[in-house]
N, C-alpha and C. Protein backbone atom coordinates (compact mmCIF):
# COMPACT_ATOMS: atom_id res chain seq x y z
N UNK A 1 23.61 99.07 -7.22
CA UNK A 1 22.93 97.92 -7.77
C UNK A 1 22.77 96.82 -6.72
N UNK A 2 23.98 96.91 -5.66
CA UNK A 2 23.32 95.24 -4.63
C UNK A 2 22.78 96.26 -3.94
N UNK A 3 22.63 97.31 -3.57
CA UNK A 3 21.59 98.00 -2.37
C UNK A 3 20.23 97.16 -3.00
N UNK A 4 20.19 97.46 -3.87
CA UNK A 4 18.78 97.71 -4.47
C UNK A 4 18.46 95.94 -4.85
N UNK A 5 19.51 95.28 -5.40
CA UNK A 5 19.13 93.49 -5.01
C UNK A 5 18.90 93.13 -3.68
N UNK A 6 19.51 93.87 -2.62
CA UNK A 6 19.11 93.43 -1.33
C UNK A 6 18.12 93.90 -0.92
N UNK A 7 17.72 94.87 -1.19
CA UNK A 7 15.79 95.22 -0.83
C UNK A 7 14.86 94.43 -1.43
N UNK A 8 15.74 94.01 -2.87
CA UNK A 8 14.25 93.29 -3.92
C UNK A 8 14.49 91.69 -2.76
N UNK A 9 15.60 91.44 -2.58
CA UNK A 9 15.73 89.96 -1.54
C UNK A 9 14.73 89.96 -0.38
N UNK A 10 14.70 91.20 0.25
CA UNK A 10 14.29 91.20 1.66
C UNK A 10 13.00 91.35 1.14
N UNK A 11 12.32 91.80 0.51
CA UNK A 11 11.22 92.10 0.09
C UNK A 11 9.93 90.70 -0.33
N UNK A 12 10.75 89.95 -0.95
CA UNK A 12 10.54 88.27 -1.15
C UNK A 12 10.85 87.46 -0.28
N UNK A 13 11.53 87.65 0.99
CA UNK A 13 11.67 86.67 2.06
C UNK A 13 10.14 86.93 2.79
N UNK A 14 10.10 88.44 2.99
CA UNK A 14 9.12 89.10 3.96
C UNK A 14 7.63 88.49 2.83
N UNK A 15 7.71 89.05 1.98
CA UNK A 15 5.97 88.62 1.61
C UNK A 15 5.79 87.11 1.37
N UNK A 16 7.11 86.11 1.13
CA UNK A 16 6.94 84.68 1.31
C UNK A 16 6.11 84.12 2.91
N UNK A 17 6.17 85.19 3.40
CA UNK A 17 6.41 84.45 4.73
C UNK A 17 4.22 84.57 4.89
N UNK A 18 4.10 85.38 4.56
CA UNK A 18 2.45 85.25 4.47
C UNK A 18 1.83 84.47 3.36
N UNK A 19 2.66 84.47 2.08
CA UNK A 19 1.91 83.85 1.13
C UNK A 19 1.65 82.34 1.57
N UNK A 20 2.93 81.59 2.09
CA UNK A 20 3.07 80.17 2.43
C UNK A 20 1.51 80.02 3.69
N UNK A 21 1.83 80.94 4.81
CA UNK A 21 1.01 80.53 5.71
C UNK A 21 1.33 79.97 6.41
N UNK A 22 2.59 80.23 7.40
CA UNK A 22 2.99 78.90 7.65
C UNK A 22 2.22 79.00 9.31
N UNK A 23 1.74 79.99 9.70
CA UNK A 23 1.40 79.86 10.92
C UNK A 23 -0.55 80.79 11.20
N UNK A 24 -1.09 79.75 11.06
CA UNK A 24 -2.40 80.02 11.17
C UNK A 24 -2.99 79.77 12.27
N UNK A 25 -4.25 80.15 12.66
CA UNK A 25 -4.89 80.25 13.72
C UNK A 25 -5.60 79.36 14.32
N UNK A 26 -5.84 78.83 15.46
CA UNK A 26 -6.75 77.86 15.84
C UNK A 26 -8.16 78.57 16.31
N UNK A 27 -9.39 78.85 15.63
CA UNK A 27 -10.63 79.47 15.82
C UNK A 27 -11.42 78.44 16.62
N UNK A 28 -11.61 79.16 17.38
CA UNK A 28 -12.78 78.69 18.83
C UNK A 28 -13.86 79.76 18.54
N UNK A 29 -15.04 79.72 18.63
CA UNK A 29 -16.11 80.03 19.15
C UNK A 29 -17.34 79.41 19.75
N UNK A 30 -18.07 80.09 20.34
CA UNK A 30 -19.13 79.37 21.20
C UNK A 30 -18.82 79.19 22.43
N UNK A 31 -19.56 78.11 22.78
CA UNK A 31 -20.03 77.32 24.07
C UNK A 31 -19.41 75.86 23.71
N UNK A 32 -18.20 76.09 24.88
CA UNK A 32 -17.26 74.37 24.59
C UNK A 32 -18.44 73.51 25.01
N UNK A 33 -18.47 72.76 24.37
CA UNK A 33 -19.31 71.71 24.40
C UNK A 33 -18.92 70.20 24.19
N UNK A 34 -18.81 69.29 25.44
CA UNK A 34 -18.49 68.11 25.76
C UNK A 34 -19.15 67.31 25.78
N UNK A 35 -18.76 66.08 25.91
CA UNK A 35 -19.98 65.16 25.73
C UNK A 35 -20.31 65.00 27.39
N UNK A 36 -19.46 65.05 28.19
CA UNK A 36 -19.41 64.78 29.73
C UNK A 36 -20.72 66.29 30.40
N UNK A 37 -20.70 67.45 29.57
CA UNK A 37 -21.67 68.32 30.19
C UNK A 37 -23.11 67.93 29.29
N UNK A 38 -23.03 67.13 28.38
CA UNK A 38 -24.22 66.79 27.68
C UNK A 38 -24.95 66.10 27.74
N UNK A 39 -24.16 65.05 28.92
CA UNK A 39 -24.33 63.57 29.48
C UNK A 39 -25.25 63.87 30.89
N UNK A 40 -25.40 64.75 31.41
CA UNK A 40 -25.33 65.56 32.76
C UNK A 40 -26.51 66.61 32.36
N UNK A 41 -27.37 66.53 31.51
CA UNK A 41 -28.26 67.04 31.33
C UNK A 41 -29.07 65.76 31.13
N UNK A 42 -30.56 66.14 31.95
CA UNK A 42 -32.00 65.40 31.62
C UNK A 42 -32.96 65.74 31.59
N UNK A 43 -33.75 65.08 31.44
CA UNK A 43 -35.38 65.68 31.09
C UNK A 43 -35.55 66.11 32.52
N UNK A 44 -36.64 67.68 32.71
CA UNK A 44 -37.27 68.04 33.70
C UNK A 44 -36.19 68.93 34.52
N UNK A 45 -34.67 69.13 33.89
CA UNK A 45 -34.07 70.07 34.17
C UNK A 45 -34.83 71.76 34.47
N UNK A 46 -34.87 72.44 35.13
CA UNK A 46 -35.20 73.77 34.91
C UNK A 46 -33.96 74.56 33.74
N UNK A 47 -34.28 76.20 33.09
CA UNK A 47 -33.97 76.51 32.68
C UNK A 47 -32.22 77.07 33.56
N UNK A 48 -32.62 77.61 34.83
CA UNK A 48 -31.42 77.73 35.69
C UNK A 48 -30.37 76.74 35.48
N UNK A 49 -31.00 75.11 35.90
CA UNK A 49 -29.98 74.38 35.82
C UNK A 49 -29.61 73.81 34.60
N UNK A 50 -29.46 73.88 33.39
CA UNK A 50 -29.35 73.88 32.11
C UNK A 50 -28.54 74.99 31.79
N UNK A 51 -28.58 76.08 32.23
CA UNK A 51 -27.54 77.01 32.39
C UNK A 51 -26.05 76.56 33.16
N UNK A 52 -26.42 76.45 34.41
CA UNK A 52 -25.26 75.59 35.40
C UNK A 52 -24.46 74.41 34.71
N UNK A 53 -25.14 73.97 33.90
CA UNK A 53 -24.44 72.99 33.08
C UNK A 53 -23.67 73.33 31.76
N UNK A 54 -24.38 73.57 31.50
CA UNK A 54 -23.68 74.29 29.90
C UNK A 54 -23.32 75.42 29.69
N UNK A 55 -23.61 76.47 30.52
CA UNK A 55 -23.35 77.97 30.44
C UNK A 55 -24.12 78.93 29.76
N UNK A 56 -24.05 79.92 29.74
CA UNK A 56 -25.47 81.04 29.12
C UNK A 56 -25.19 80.74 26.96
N UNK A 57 -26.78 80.82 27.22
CA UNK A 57 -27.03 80.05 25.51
C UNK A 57 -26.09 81.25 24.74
N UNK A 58 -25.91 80.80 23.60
CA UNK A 58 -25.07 81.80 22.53
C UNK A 58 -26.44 82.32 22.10
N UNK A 59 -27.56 81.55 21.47
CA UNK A 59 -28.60 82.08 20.88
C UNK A 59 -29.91 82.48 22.01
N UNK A 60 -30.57 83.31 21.87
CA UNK A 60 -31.58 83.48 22.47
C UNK A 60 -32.40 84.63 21.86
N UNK A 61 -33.90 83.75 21.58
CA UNK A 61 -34.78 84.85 21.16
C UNK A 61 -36.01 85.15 21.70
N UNK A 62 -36.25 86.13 21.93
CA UNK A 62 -37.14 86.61 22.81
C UNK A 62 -38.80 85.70 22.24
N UNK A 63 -38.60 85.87 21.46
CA UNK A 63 -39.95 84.86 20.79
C UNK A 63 -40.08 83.36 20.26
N UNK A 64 -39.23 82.83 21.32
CA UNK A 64 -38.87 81.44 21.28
C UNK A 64 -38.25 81.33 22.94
N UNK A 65 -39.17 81.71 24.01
CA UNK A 65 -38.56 82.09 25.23
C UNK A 65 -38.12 80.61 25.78
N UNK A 66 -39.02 79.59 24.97
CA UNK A 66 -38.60 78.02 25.40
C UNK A 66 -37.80 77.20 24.86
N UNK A 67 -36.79 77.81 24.51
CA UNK A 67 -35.47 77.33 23.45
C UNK A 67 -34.17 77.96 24.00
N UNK A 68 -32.97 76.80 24.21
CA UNK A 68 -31.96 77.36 24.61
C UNK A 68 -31.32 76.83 23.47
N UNK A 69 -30.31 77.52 22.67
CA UNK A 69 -29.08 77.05 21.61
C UNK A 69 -27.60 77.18 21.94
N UNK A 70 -27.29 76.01 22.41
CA UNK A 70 -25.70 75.93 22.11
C UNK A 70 -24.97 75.65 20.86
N UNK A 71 -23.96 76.69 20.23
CA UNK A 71 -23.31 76.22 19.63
C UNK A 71 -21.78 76.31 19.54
N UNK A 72 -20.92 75.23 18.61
CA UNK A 72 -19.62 75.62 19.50
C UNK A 72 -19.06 75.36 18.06
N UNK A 73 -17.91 76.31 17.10
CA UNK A 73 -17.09 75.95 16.16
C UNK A 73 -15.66 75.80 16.24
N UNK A 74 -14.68 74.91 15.58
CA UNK A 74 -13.37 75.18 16.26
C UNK A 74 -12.91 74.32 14.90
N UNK A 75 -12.18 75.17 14.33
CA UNK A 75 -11.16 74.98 13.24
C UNK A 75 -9.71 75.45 13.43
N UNK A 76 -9.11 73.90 13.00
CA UNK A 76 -7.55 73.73 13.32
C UNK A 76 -6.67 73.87 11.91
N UNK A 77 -6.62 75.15 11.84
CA UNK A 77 -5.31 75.30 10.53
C UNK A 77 -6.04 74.82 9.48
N UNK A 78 -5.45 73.99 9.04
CA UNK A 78 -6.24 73.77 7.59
C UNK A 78 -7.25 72.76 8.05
N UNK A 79 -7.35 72.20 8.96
CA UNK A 79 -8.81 71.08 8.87
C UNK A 79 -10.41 71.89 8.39
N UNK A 80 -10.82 70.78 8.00
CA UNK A 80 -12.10 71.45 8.17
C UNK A 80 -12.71 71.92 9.57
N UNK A 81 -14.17 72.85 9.50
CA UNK A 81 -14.79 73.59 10.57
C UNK A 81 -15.44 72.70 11.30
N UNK A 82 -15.59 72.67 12.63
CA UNK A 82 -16.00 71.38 13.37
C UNK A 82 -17.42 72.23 13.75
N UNK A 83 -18.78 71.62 13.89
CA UNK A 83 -19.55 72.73 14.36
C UNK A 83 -20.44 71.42 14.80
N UNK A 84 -20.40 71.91 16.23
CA UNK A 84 -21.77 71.13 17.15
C UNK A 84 -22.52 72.34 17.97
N UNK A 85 -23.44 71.39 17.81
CA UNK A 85 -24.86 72.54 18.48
C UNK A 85 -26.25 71.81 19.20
N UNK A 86 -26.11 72.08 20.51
CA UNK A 86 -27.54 71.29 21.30
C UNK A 86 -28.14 72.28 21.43
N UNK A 87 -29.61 71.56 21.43
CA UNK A 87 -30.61 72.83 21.52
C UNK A 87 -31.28 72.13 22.37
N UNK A 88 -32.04 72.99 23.75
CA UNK A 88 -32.72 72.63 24.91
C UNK A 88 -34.07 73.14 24.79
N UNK A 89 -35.33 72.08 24.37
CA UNK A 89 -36.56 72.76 24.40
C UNK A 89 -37.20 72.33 25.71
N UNK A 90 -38.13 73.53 26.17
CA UNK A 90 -38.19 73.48 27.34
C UNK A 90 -39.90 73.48 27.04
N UNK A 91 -40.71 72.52 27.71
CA UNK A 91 -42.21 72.85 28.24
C UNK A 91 -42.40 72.92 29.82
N UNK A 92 -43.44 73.92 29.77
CA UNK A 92 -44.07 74.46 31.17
C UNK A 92 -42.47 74.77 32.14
N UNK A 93 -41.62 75.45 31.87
CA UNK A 93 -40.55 75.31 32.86
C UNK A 93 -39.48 74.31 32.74
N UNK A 94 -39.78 73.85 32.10
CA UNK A 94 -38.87 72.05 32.51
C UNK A 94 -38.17 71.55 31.12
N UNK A 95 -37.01 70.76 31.11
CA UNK A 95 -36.11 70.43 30.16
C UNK A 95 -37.16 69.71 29.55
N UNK A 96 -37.75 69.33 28.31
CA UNK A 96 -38.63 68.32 27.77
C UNK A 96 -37.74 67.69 26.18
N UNK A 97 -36.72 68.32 26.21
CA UNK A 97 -35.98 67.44 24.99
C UNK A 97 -34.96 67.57 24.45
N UNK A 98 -33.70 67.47 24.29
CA UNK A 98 -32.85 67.82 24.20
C UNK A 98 -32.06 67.29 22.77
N UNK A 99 -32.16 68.39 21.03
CA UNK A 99 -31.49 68.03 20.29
C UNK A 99 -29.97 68.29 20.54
N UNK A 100 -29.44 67.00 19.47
CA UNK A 100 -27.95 66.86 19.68
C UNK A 100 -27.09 66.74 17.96
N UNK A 101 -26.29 67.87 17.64
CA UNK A 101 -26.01 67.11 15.95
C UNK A 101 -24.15 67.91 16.15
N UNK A 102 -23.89 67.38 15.68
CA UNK A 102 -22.68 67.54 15.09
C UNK A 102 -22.13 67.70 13.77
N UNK A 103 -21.20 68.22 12.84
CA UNK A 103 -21.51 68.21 11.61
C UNK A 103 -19.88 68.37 11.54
């Protein structure tokens, strides 16, 4: 009879230990995105150097060849999801505008 209370014990320490949660994950994805590499972008950039700055786009579609998309998510344990995303539209070659949002 205690064999068998000490399994039902160990059994409720062990699945407490996931139900609580006590140790969750910090989720990164994307393209870190700063305000100091965002600051450091301007109009008439080429597509190369818009790369050099921010790093290769997460999004890219072949039928939108003048659009670069950064985006970057990062949720801390229980906070809410942090999600920023610049998007680089480009005419004739050249940086021509640069959206900025955060959410």
């Amino acid at each position: 009879m205690t064999k068998c209370f000490t399994y039902l014990l160990i059994l409720l320490m062990l699945s407490s230990c996931s139900f609580f949660q006590l140790r969750r994950p910090i989720i990164e994805q994307g393209n870190i995105i700063t305000n100091e590499s965002v600051n450091r972008l301007h109009i008439g950039m080429s597509p190369a150097e818009v790369a050099d700055v921010m790093g290769a786009p997460v999004l890219s579609n072949s039928l939108t060849p003048n659009r670069m998309e950064y985006i970057y998510t990062y949720q801390d344990r229980t906070n809410p999801i942090v999600v920023k995303r610049v998007i680089c539209l480009f005419s004739n070659g050249r940086l021509s505008k640069i959206e900025r949002t955060s959410i």
